[in-house]
Protein backbone atom coordinates (compact mmCIF):
# COMPACT_ATOMS: atom_id res chain seq x y z
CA UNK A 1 -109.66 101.20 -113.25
CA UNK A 2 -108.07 103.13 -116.06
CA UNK A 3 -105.64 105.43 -114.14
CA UNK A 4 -103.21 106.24 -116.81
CA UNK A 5 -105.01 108.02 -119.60
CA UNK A 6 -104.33 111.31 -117.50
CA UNK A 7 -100.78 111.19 -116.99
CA UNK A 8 -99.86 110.16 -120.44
CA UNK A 9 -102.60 113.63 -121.17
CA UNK A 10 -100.72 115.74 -118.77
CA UNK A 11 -97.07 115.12 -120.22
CA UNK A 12 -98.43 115.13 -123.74
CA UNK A 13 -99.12 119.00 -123.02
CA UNK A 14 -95.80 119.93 -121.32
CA UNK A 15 -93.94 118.39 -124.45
CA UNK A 16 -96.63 120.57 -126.62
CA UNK A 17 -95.91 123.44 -124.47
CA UNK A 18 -91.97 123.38 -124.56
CA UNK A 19 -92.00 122.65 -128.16
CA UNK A 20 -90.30 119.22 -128.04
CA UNK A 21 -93.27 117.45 -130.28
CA UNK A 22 -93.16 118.07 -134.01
CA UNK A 23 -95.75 117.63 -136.69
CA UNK A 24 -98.33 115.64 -135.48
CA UNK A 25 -100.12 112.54 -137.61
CA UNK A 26 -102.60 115.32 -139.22
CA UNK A 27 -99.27 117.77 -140.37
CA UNK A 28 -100.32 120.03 -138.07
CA UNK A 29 -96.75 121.90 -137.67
CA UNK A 30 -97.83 125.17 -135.56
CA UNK A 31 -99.05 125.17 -131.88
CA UNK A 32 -100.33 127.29 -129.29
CA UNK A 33 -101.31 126.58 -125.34
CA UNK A 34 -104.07 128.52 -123.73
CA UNK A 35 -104.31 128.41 -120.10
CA UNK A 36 -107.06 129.79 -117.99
CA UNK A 37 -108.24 129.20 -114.73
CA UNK A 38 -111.62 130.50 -113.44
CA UNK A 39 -113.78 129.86 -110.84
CA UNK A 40 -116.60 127.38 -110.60
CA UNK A 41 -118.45 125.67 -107.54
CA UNK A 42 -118.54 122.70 -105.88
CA UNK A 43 -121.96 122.14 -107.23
CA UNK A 44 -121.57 124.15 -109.98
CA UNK A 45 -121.58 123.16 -113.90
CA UNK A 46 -118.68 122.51 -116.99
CA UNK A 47 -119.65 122.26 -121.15
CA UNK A 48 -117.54 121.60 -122.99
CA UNK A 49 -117.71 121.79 -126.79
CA UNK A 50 -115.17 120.42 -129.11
CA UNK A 51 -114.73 119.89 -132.98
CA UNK A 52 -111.23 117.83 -133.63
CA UNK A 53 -109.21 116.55 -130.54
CA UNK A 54 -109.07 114.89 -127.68
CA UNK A 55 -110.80 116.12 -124.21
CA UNK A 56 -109.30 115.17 -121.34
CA UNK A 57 -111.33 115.89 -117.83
CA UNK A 58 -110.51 114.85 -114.21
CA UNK A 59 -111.42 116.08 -110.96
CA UNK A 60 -109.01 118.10 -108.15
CA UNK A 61 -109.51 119.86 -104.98
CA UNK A 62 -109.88 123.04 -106.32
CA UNK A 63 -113.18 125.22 -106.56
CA UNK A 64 -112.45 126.09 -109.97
CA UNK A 65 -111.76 124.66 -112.79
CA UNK A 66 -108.29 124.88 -114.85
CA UNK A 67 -108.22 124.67 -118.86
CA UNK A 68 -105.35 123.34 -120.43
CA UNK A 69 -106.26 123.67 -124.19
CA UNK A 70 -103.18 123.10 -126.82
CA UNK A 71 -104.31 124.62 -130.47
CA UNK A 72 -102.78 122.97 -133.80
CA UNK A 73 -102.67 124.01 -137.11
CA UNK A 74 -100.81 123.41 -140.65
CA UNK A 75 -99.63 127.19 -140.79
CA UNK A 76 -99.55 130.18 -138.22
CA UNK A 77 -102.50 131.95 -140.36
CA UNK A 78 -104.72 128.50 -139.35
CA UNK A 79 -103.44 128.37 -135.59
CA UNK A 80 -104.61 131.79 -135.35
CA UNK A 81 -107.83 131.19 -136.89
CA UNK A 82 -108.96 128.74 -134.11
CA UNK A 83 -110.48 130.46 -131.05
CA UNK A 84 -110.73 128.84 -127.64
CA UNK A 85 -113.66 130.81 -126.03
CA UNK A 86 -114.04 131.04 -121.86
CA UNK A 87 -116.86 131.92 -120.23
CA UNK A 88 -118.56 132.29 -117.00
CA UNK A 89 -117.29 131.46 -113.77
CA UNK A 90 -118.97 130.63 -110.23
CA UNK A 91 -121.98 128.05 -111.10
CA UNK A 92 -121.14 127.73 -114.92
CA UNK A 93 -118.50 127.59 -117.27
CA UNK A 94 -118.25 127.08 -120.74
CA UNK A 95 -115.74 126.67 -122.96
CA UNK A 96 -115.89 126.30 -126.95
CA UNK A 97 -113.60 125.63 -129.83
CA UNK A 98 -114.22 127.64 -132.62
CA UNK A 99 -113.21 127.35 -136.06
CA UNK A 100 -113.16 129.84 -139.00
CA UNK A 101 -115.86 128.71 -141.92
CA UNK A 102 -114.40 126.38 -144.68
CA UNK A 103 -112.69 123.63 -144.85
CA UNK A 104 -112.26 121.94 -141.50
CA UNK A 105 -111.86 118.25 -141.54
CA UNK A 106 -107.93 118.06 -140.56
CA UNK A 107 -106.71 121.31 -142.57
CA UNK A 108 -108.72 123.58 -139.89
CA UNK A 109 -106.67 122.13 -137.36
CA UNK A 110 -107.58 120.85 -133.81
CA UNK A 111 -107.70 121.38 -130.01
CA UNK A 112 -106.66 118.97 -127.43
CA UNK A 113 -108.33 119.86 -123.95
CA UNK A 114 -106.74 118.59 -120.87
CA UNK A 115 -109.00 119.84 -118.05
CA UNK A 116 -109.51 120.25 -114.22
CA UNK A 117 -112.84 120.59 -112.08
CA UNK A 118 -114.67 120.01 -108.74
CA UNK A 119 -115.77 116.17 -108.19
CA UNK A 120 -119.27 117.48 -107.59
CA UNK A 121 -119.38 119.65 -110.30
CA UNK A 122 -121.71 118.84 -113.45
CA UNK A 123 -119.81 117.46 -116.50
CA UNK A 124 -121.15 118.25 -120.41
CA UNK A 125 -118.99 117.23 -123.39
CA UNK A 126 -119.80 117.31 -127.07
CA UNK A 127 -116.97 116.40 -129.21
CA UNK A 128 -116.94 115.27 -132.93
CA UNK A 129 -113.62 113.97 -134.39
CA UNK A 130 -111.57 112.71 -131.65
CA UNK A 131 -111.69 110.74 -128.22
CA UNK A 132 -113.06 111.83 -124.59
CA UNK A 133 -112.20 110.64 -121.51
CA UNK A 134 -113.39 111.32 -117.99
CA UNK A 135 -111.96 110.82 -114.10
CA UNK A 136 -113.20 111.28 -111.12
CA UNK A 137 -116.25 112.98 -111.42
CA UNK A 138 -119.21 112.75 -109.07
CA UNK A 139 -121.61 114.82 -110.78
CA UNK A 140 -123.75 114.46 -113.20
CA UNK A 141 -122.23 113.73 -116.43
CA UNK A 142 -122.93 113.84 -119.81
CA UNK A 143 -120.71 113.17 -123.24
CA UNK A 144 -121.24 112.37 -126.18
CA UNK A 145 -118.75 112.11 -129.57
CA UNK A 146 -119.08 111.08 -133.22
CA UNK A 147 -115.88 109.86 -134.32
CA UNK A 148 -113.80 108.30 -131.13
CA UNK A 149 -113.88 106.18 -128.05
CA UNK A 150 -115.62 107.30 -124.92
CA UNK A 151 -113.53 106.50 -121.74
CA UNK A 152 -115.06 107.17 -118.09
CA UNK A 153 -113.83 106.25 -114.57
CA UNK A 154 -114.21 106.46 -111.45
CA UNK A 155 -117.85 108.60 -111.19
CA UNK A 156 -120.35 108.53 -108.79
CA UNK A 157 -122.97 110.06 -110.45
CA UNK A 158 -125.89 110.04 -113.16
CA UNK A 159 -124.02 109.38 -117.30
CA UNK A 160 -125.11 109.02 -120.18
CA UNK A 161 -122.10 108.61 -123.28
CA UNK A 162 -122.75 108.43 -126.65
CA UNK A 163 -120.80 107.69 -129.60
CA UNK A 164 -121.51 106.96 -133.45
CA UNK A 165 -118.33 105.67 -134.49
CA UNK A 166 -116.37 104.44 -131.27
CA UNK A 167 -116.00 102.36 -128.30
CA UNK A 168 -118.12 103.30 -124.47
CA UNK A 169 -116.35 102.32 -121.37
CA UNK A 170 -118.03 103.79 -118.35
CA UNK A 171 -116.62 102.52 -114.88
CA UNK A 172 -119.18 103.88 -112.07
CA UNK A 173 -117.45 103.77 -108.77
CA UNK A 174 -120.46 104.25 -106.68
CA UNK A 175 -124.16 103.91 -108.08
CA UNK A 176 -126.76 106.79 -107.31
CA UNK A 177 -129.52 104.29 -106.95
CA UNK A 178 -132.33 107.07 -108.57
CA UNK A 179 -130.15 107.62 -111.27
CA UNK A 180 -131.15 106.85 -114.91
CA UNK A 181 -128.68 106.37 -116.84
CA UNK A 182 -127.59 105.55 -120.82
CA UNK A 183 -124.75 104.41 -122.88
CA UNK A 184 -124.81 103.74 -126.51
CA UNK A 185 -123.37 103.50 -129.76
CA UNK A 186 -123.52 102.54 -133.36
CA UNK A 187 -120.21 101.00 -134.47
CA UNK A 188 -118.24 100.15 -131.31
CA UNK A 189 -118.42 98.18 -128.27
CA UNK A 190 -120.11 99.00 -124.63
CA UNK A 191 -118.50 98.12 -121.46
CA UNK A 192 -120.20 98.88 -118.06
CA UNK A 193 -118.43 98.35 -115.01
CA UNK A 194 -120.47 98.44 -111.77
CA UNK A 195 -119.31 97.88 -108.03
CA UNK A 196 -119.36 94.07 -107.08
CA UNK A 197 -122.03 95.33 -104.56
CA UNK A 198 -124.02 97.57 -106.84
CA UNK A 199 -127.92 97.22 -107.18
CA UNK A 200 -129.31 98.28 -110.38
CA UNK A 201 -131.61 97.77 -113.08
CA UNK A 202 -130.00 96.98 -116.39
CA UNK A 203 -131.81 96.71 -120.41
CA UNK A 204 -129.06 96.12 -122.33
CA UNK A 205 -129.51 94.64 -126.85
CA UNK A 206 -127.57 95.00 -129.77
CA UNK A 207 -128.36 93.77 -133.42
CA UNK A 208 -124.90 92.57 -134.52
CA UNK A 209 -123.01 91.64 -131.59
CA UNK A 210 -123.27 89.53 -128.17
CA UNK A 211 -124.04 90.39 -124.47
CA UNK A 212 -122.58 89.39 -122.04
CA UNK A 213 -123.02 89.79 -117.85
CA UNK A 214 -120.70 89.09 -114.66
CA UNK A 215 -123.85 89.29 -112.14
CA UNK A 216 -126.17 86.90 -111.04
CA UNK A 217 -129.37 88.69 -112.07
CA UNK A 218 -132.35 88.30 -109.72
CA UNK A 219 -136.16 87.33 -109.80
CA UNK A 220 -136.38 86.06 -113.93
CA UNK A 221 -133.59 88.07 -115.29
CA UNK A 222 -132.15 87.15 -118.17
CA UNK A 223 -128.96 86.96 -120.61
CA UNK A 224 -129.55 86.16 -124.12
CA UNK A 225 -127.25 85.75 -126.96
CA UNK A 226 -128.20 89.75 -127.71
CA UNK A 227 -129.89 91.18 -124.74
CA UNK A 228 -129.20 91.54 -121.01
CA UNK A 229 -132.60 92.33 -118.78
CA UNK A 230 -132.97 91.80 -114.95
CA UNK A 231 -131.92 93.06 -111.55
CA UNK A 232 -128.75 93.41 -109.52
CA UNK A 233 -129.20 93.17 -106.01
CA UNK A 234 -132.38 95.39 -104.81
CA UNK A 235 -132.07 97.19 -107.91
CA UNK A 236 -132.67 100.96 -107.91
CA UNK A 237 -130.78 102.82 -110.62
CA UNK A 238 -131.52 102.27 -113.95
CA UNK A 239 -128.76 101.25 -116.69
CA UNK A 240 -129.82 101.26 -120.88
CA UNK A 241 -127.02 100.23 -122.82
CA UNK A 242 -127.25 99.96 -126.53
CA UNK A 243 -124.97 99.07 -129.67
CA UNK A 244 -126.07 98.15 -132.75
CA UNK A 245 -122.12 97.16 -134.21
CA UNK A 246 -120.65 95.96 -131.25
CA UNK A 247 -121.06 93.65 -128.05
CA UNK A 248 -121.89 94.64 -124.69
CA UNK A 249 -120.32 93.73 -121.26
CA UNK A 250 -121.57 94.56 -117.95
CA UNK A 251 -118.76 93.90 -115.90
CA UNK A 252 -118.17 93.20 -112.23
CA UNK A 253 -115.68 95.78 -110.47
CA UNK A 254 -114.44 96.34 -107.06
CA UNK A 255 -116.33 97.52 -103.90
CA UNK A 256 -117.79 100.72 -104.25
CA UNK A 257 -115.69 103.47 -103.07
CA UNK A 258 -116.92 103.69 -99.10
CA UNK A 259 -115.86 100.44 -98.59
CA UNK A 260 -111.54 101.41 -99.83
CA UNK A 261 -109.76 104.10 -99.29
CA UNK A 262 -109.84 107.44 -101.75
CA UNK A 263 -106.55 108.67 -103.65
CA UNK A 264 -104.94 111.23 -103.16
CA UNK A 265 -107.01 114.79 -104.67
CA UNK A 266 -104.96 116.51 -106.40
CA UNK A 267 -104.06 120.54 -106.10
CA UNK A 268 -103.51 123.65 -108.11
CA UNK A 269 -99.73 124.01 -109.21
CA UNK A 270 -98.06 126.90 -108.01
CA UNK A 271 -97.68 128.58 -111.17
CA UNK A 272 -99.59 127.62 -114.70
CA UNK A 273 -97.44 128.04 -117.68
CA UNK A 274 -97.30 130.78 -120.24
CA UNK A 275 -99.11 130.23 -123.57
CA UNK A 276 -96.85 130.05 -126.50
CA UNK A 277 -96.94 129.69 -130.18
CA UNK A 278 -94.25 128.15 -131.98
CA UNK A 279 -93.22 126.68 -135.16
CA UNK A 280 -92.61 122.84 -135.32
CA UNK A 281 -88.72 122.25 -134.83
């Protein structure tokens, strides 16, 4: 399991907020933090739509969801430029970076997201330029990006993750066995990790790259050089995974989650911060 990604996310924004980070790699010398809190349902539903930066999403025992989103821009003029838009609360939010018309490839600026929401809750993400990673979500979930890994863990729920130019990693901690579900990419790798007791149905091919599966497939399944095709156990959910630069792995993880014992949830702070916009020091 990949449980670091969202600490490293979380203190990444604190330094952003107090305004101990500089320039970043794209000279992006101005910053801003926007953070909202509304409320959304257990059952309820979370899009997210990004253009450059990272999105960052995790579950907490909260009904509501809390959005952490740090703006960056080469000049105060640009940071101003770049809207984060909230709306809806109760069964669906949705939240949306937008960026004036022109030039946007690195002079627009970015957004990094570093997000909260209800384990049950429904998950959309569409990102372009820049990575997305996902925690401990049960719902469905859905994510796709053009230029940047895809990183999932933990879910419980139906996925499919998409990504032109980037690595997939989805880690499914308990299978919903009449799910269908899809990962694939162009120029990257796909990694699947299912419970060591999972039963599933899994396609898997590439056209430059090699396959490659921990589990004893049943009844005539099959692992070829390029494609993996058979049956896990009794089967049930379905699994398409697809690369056409890149190997694929279906891996063998741990127990699914009934069988060990949950972490910790975790809570709403007591107070969020203040946005602020500041110059780089």
């Amino acid at each position: 399991m990949r449980r670091g990604f969202l600490a490293a996310g979380a203190v990444a924004a604190a330094l952003w907020s107090a305004g101990c980070v500089g320039m970043d790699l794209g000279g992006n010398a101005f910053r801003e933090t926007v953070d909202e809190t509304r409320p959304l349902n257990a059952a309820g539903e979370l899009t997210i739509e990004n253009v450059n930066g990272t999105v960052r999403v995790a579950s907490w025992d909260e009904a509501s969801v809390r959005i952490e989103a740090v703006k960056a821009a080469r000049s105060e003029r640009a940071l101003e430029r770049i809207e984060v838009r909230i709306e809806g609360e109760g069964d669906r939010v949705t939240v949306r970076t937008h960026h004036p018309k022109g030039p946007w490839m690195g002079g627009g600026g970015k957004v990094d997201y570093n997000v909260r929401m209800p384990r049950g809750a429904r998950l959309s993400v569409r990102n372009v330029n820049g990575k997305v990673e996902i925690q401990r979500i049960d719902g469905a979930v859905s994510a796709t990006t053009v230029n940047g890994s895809l990183e999932a863990d933990d879910l419980g729920g139906p996925v499919n993750a998409t990504s032109v130019n980037g690595s997939v990693n989805v880690d499914v901690d308990r299978v919903d066995p009449t799910s269908r579900n899809s990962l694939r990419t162009t120029n990257g790798s796909v990694r699947l990790t299912l419970p060591a007791n999972a039963a599933a149905e899994i396609e898997a091919g590439t056209v430059n790259g090699s396959a490659h599966c921990d589990f004893d497939l049943q009844d005539g399944g099959r692992v070829t050089r390029r494609r993996i095709e058979g049956r896990i156990g009794a089967g049930g959910a379905r699994f398409e995974l697809g690369a056409v630069n890149g190997s694929l792995h279906v891996d063998r993880g741990l127990s699914s989650r009934a069988a060990r014992p949950e972490p910790a949830a975790e809570r709403a702070p007591a107070e969020a911060p203040v946005a602020t916009a500041a110059p780089a020091r």
